[in-house]
C-alpha atoms as a PDB file:
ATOM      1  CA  UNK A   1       0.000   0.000   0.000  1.00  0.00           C
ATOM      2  CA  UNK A   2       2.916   2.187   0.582  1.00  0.00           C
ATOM      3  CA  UNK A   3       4.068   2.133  -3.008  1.00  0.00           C
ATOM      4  CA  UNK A   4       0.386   3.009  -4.172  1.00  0.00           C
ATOM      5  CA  UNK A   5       0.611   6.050  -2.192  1.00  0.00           C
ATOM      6  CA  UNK A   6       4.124   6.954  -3.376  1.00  0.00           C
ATOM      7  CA  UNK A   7       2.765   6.430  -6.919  1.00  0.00           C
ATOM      8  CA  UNK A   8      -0.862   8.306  -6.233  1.00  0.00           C
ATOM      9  CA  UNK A   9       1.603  11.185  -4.879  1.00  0.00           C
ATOM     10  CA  UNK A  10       3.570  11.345  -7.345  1.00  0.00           C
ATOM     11  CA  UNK A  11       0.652  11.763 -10.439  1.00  0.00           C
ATOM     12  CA  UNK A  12      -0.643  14.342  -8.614  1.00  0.00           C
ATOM     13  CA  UNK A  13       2.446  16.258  -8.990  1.00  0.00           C
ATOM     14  CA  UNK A  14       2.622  15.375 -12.306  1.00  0.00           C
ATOM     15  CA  UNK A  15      -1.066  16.297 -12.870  1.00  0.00           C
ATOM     16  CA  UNK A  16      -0.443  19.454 -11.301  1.00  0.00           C
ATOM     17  CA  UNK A  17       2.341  20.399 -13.196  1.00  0.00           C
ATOM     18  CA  UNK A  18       0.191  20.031 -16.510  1.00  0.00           C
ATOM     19  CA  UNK A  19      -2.489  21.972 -15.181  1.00  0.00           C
ATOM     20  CA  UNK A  20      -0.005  24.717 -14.316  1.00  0.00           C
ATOM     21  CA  UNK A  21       0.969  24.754 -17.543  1.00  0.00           C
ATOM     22  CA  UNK A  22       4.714  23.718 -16.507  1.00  0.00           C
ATOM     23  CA  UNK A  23       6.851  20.661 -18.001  1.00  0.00           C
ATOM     24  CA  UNK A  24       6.535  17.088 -17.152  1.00  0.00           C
ATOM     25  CA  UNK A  25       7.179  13.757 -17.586  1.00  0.00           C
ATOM     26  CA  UNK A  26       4.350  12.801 -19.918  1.00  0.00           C
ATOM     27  CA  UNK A  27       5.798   9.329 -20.025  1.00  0.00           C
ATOM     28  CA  UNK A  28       6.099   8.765 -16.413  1.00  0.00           C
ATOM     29  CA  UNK A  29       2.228  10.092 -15.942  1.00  0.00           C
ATOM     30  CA  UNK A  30       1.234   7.339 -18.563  1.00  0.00           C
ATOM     31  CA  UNK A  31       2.992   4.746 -16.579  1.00  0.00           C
ATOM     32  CA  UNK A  32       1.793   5.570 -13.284  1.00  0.00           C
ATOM     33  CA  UNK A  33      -1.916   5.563 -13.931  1.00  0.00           C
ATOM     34  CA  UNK A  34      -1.456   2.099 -15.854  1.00  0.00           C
ATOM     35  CA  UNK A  35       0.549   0.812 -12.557  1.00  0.00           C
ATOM     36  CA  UNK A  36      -2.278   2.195 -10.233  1.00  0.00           C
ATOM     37  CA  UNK A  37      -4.679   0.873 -12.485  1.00  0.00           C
ATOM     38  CA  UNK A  38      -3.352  -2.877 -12.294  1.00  0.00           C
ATOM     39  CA  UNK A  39      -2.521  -2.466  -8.505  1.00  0.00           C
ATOM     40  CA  UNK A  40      -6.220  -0.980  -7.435  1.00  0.00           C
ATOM     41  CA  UNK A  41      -9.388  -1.855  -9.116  1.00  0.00           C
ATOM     42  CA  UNK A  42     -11.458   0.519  -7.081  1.00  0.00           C
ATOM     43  CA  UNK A  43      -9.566   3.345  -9.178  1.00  0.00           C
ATOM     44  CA  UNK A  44      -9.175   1.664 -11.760  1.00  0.00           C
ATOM     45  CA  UNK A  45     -11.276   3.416 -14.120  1.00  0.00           C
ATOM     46  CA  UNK A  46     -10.378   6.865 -13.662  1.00  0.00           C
ATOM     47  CA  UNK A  47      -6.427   5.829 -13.866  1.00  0.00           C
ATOM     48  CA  UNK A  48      -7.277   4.579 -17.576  1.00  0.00           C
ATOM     49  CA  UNK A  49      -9.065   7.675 -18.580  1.00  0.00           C
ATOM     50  CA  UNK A  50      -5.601   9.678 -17.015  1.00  0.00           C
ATOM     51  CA  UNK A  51      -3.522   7.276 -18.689  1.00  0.00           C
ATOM     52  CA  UNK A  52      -5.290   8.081 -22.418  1.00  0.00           C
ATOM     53  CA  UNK A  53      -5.003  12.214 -21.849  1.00  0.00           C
ATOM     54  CA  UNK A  54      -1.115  11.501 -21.483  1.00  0.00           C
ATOM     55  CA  UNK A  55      -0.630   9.815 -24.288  1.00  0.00           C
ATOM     56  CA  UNK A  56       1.386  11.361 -27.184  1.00  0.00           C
ATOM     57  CA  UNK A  57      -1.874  11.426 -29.357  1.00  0.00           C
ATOM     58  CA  UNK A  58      -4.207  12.211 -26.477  1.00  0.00           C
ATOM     59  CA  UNK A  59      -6.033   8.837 -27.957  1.00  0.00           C
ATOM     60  CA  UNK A  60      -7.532   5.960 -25.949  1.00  0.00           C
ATOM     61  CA  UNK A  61      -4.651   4.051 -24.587  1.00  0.00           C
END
């Protein structure tokens, strides 16, 4: 559970950093959300739909 957190803290900087307009590690974003998406069902919804807006294309991923 500890590395879910780590990885739930560290998209929302991520996320934040897009919505501030400021650079980021698309690729890592992608990756997280598909990680937290495996690792918790519950969320795992929501992590796909983040997952497809950081995708090069912006496309379903």
């Amino acid at each position: 559970m500890k590395l879910v957190r780590g990885h739930i803290k560290r998209l929302t900087d991520l996320i934040e950093a897009e919505y501030h307009g400021r650079d980021f590690d698309r690729h890592e974003a992608y990756r997280l959300a598909m990680t937290l998406a495996e690792a918790s069902p519950e969320i795992r919804d929501t992590m796909r739909r983040v997952a497809s807006r950081m995708t090069p294309s912006g496309l379903q991923a």
